[in-house]
Protein backbone atom coordinates (compact mmCIF):
# COMPACT_ATOMS: atom_id res chain seq x y z
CA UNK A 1 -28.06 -17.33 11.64
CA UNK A 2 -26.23 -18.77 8.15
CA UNK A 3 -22.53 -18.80 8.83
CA UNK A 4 -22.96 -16.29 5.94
CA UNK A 5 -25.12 -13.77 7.53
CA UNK A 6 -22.02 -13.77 10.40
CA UNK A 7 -19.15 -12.64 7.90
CA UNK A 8 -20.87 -10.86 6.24
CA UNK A 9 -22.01 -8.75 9.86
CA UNK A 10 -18.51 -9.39 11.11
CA UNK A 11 -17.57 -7.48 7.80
CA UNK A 12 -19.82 -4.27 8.44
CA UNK A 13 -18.07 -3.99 11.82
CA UNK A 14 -15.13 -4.12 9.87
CA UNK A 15 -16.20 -1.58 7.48
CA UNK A 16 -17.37 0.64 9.95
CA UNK A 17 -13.73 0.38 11.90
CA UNK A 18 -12.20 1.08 8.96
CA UNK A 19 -14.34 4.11 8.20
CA UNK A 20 -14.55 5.51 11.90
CA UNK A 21 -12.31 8.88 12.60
CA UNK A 22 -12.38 8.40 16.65
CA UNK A 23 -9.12 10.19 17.62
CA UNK A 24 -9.03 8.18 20.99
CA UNK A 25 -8.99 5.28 18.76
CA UNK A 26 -6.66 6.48 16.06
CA UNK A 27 -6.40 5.23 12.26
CA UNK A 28 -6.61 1.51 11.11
CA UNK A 29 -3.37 -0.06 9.30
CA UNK A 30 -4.52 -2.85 6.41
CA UNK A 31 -2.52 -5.09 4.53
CA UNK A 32 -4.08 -6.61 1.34
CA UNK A 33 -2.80 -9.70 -0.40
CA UNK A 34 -3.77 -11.15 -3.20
CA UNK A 35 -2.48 -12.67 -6.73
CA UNK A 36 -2.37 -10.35 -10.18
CA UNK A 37 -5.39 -9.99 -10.65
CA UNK A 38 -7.44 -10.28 -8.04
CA UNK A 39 -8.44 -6.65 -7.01
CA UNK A 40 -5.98 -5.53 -4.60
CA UNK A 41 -5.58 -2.30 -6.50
CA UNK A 42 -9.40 -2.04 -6.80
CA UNK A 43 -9.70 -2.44 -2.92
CA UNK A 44 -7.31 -0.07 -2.10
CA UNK A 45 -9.05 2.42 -4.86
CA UNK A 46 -12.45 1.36 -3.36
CA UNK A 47 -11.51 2.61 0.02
CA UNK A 48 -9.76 5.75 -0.73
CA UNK A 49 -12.97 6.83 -2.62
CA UNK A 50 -15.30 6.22 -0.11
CA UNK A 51 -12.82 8.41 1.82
CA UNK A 52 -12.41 10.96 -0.42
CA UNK A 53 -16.34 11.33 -0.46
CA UNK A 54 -17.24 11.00 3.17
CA UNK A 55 -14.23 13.23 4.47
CA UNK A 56 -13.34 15.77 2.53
CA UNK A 57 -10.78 17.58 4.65
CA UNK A 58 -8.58 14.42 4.61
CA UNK A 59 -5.43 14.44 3.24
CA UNK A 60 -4.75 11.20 0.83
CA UNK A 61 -1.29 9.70 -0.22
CA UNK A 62 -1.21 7.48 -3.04
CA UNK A 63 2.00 5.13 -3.69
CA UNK A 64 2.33 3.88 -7.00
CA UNK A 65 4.44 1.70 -8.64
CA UNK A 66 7.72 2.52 -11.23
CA UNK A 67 8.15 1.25 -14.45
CA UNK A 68 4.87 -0.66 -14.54
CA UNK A 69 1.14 0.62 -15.91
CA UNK A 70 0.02 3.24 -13.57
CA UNK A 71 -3.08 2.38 -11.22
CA UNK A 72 -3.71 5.57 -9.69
CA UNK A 73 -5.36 7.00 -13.05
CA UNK A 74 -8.35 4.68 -12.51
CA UNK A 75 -10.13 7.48 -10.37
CA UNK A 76 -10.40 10.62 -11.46
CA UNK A 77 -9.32 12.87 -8.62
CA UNK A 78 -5.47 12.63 -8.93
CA UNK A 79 -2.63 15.40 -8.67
CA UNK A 80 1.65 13.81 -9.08
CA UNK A 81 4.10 15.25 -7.01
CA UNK A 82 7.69 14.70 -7.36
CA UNK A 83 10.64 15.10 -4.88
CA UNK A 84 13.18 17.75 -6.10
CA UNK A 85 15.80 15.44 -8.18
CA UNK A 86 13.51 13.28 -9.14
CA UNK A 87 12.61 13.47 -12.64
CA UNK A 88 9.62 11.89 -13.61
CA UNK A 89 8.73 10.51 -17.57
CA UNK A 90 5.55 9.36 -18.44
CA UNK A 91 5.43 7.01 -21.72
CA UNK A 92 2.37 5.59 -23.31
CA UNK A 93 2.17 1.93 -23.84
CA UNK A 94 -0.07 2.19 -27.14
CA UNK A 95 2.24 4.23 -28.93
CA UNK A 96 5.56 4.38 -27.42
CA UNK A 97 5.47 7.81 -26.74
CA UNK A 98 6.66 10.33 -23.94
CA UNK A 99 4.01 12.48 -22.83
CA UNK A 100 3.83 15.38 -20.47
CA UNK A 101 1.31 15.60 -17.54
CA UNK A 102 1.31 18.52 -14.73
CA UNK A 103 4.22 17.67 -11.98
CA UNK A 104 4.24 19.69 -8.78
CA UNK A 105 7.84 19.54 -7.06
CA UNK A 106 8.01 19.76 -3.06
CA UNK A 107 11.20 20.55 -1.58
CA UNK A 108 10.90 18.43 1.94
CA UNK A 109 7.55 16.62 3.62
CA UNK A 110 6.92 20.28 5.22
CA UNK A 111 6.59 21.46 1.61
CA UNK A 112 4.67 18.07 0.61
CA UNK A 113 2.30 18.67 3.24
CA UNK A 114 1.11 22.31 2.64
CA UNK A 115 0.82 21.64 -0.94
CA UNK A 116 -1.54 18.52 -0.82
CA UNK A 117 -4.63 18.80 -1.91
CA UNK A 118 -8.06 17.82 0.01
CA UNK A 119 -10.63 16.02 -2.37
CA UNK A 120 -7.68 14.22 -4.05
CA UNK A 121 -5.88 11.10 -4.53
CA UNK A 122 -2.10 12.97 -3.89
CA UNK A 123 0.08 10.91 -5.86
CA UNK A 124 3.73 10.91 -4.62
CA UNK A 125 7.31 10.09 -5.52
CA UNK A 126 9.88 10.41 -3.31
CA UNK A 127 13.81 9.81 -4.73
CA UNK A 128 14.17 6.59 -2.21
CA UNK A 129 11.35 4.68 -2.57
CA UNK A 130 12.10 3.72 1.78
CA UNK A 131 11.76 7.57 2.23
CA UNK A 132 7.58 6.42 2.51
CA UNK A 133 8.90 5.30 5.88
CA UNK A 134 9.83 8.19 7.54
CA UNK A 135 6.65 10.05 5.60
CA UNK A 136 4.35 7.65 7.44
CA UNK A 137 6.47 9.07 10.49
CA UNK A 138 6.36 12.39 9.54
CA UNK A 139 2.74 12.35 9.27
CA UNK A 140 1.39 10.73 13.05
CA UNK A 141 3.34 13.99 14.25
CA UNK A 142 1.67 16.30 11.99
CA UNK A 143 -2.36 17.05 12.27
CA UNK A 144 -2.74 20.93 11.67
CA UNK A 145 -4.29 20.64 7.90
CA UNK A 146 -7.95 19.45 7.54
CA UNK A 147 -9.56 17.29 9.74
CA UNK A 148 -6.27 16.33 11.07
CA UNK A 149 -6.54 12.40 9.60
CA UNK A 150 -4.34 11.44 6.77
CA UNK A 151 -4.60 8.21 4.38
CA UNK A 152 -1.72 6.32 2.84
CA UNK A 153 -2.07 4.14 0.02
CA UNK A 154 1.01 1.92 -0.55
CA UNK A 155 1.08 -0.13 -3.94
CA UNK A 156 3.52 -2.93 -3.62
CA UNK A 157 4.59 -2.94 -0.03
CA UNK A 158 7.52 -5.01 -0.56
CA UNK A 159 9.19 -2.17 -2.62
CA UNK A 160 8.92 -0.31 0.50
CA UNK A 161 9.45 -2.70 3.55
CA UNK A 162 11.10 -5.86 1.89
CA UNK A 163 11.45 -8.72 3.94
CA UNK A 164 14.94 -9.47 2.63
CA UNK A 165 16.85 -6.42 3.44
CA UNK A 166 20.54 -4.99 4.27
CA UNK A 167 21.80 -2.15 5.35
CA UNK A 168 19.70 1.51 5.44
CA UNK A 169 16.62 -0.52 4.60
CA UNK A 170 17.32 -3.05 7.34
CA UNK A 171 16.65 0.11 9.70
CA UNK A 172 14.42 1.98 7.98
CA UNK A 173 12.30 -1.48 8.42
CA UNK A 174 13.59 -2.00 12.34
CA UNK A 175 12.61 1.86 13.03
CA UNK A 176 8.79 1.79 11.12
CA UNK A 177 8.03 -1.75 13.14
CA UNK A 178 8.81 -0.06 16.23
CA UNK A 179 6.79 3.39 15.33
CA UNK A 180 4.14 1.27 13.76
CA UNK A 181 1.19 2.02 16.38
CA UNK A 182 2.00 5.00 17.01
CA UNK A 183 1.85 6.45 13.31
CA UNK A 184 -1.45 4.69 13.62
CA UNK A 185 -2.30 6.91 16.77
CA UNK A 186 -1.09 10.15 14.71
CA UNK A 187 -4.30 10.09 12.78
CA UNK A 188 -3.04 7.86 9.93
CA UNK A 189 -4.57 5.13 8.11
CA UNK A 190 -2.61 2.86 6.29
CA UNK A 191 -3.73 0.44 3.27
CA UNK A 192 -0.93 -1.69 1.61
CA UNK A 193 -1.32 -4.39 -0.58
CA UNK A 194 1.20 -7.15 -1.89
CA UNK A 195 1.20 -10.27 -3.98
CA UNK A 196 2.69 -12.23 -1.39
CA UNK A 197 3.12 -11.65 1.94
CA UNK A 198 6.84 -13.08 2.84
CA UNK A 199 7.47 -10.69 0.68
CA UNK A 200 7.39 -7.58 2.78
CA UNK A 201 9.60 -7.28 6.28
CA UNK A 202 8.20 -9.46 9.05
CA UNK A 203 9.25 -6.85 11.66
CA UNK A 204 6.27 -4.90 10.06
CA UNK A 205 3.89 -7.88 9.20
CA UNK A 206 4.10 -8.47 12.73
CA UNK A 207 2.28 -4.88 13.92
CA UNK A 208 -0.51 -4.64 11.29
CA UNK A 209 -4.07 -4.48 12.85
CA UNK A 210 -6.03 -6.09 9.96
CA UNK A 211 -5.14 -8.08 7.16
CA UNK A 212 -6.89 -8.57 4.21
CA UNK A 213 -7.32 -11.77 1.84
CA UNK A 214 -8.16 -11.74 -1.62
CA UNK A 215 -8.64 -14.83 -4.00
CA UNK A 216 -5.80 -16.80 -4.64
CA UNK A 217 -4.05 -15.56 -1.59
CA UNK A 218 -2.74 -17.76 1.37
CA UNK A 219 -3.82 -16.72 4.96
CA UNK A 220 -1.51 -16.17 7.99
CA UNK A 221 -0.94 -19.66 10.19
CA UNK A 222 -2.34 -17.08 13.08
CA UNK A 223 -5.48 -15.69 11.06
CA UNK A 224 -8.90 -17.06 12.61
CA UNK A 225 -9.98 -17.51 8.85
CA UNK A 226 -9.82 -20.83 7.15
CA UNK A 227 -8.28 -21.43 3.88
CA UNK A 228 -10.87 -22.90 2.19
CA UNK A 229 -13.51 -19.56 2.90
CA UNK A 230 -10.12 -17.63 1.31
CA UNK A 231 -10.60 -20.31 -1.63
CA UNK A 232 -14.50 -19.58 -2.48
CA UNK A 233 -13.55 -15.67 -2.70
CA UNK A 234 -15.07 -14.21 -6.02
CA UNK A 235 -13.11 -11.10 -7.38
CA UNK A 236 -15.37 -7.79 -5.65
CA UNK A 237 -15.08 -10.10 -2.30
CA UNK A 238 -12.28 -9.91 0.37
CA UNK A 239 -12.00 -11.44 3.69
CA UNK A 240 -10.76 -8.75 6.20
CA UNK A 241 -9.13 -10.44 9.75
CA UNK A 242 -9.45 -8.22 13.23
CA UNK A 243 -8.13 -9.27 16.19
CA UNK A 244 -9.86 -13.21 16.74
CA UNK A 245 -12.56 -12.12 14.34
CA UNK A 246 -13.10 -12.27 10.73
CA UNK A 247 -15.60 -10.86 8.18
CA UNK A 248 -16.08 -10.38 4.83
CA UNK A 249 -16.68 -6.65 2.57
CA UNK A 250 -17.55 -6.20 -0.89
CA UNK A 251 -16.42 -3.49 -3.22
CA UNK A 252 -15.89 -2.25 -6.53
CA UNK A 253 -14.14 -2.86 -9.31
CA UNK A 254 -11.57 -0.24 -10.70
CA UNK A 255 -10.81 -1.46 -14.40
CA UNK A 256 -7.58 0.39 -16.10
CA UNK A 257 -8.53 3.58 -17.88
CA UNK A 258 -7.17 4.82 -21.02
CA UNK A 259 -4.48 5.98 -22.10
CA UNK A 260 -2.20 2.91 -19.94
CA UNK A 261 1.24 4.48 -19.10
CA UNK A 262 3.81 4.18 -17.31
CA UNK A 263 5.90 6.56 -14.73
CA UNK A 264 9.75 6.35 -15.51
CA UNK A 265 11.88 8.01 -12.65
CA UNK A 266 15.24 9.29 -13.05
CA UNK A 267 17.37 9.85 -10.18
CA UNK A 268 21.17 11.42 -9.81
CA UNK A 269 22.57 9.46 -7.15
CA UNK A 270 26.40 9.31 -6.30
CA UNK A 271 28.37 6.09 -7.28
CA UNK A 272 28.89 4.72 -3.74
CA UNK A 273 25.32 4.97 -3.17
CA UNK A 274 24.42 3.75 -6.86
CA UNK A 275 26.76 0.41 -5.69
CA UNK A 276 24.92 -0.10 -2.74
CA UNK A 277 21.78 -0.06 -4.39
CA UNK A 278 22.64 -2.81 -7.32
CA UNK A 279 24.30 -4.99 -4.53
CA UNK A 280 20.84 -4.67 -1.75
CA UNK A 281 18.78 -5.19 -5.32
CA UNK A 282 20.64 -8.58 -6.37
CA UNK A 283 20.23 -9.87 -2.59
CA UNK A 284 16.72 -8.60 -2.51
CA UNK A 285 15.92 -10.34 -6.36
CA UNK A 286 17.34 -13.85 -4.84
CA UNK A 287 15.60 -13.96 -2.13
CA UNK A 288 12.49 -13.16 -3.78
CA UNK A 289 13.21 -16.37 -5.99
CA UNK A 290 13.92 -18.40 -2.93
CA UNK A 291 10.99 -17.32 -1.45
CA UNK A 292 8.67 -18.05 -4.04
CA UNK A 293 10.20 -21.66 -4.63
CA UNK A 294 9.61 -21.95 -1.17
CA UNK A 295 5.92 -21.70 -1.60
CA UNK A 296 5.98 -24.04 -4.97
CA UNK A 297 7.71 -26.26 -2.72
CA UNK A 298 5.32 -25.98 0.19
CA UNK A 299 2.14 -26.09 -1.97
CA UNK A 300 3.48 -29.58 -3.30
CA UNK A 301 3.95 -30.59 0.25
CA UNK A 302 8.21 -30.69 -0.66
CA UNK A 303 8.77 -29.45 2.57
């Protein structure tokens, strides 16, 4: 058997993990990382589909990002809901325009929750973008809709869990690494994806059952998979870790979709809180830098 043929069956066992709704097993949590570029979005996409498809009465939760092109329009299946004070603008990037696009408020996750919608990618934003965190919670206690199982999609994981954080997020961080398995055991399945992975909170790196490389990404010191298979990835390929085994899945592409927009979110916040929020953004922007000069540093064998 071609060291090929292995991955690639290591990678259907994978697949098949991923895909299984055992509820003496529980969900599957799955980090992706990967350079712009490289399909994280597309992966993420890829498995919420297949999802979507082969279990209707699961609930899905989509994350997206603010102030940047939208991914979630690249399937077609989509429904925005917005917090209550949370005012949400949508602008087009070809013309500059605002444009209008059906919102449904929810009041609290109870709310959330009854209103979701099977068959669809349910694409939510809270007012505090750490409020994901106590969703994820909310949800391993909550399996009365559908099927029961619920999927979270988390676009840029580091806006949610930041490795560099102070303060509320410090916690929020301390108390989803310690509930981390047993959101999994609620019937959840997570799928987050980040450009680099000292990016998001070690507390939570540290309880993820899979992780998934992409090209261009680096692996974890404690992942069975070499660097130089991560190196020879083409973009449609990623190598998934699992315990002391590795494989590698294929999947689709998801290219952007007309028109490209973006989601602007306006939030009322009081001025103590607004002060808090500039100072944990400043710390969180410098140690991003660091960080990343840290890798520059690393790659040139600086350090």
């Amino acid at each position: 058997m071609t060291k090929k043929d292995r991955v690639t069956r290591e990678g259907e066992k994978i697949r098949n993990r991923i895909f299984n709704r055992n509820k003496a097993e529980g969900g599957v949590t799955i980090e992706t990382v990967g350079v712009q570029g490289s399909g994280k979005t597309s992966l993420d996409l890829h498995l919420a589909e297949i999802t979507r498809r082969k279990y209707p009465k699961e609930l899905i939760f989509y994350r997206d990002s603010i102030e940047s092109p939208v991914q979630f329009n690249r399937v077609d299946n989509w429904q925005i809901y917005a917090e209550e004070g949370a005012t949400l603008k949508f602008r087009d990037y070809d013309t500059n325009k605002y444009f209008d696009l059906p919102v449904i408020t929810f009041k609290d996750f109870n709310d959330l929750y009854r209103k979701a919608k099977f068959k669809t990618i349910n694409v939510v934003y809270f007012k505090k973008e750490y409020t994901w965190i106590d969703f994820l919670n909310y949800l391993r206690r909550h399996m009365h809709r559908g099927s029961g199982w619920k999927t979270v999609i988390l676009e840029e994981y580091e806006d949610i869990a930041p490795q560099y954080a102070g303060g509320k997020r410090w916690r929020k961080n301390l108390l989803y690494s310690k509930n981390a398995k047993n959101i999994r055991k609620g019937l959840v399945n997570t799928f987050a994806n980040t450009q680099s992975k000292g990016d998001v909170s070690h507390f939570i790196r540290s309880k993820l059952m899979m992780r998934s490389y992409l090209r261009g990404s680096k692996v974890d010191d404690v992942s069975p998979i070499e660097q130089r298979f991560i190196d020879k990835l083409k973009i449609g390929e990623a190598a998934i870790d699992y315990g002391s085994n590795f494989g590698k899945i294929t999947f689709n592409p998801y290219p952007p979709k007309d028109p490209i927009f973006e989601v602007e979110k306006i939030v009322v916040i009081d001025e103590k809180e607004r002060e808090e929020e500039i100072k944990d953004a400043k710390i969180r922007t410098l140690d991003k830098k660091i960080s990343r000069l840290e890798e520059v540093l690393e790659k040139l064998n600086v350090v």
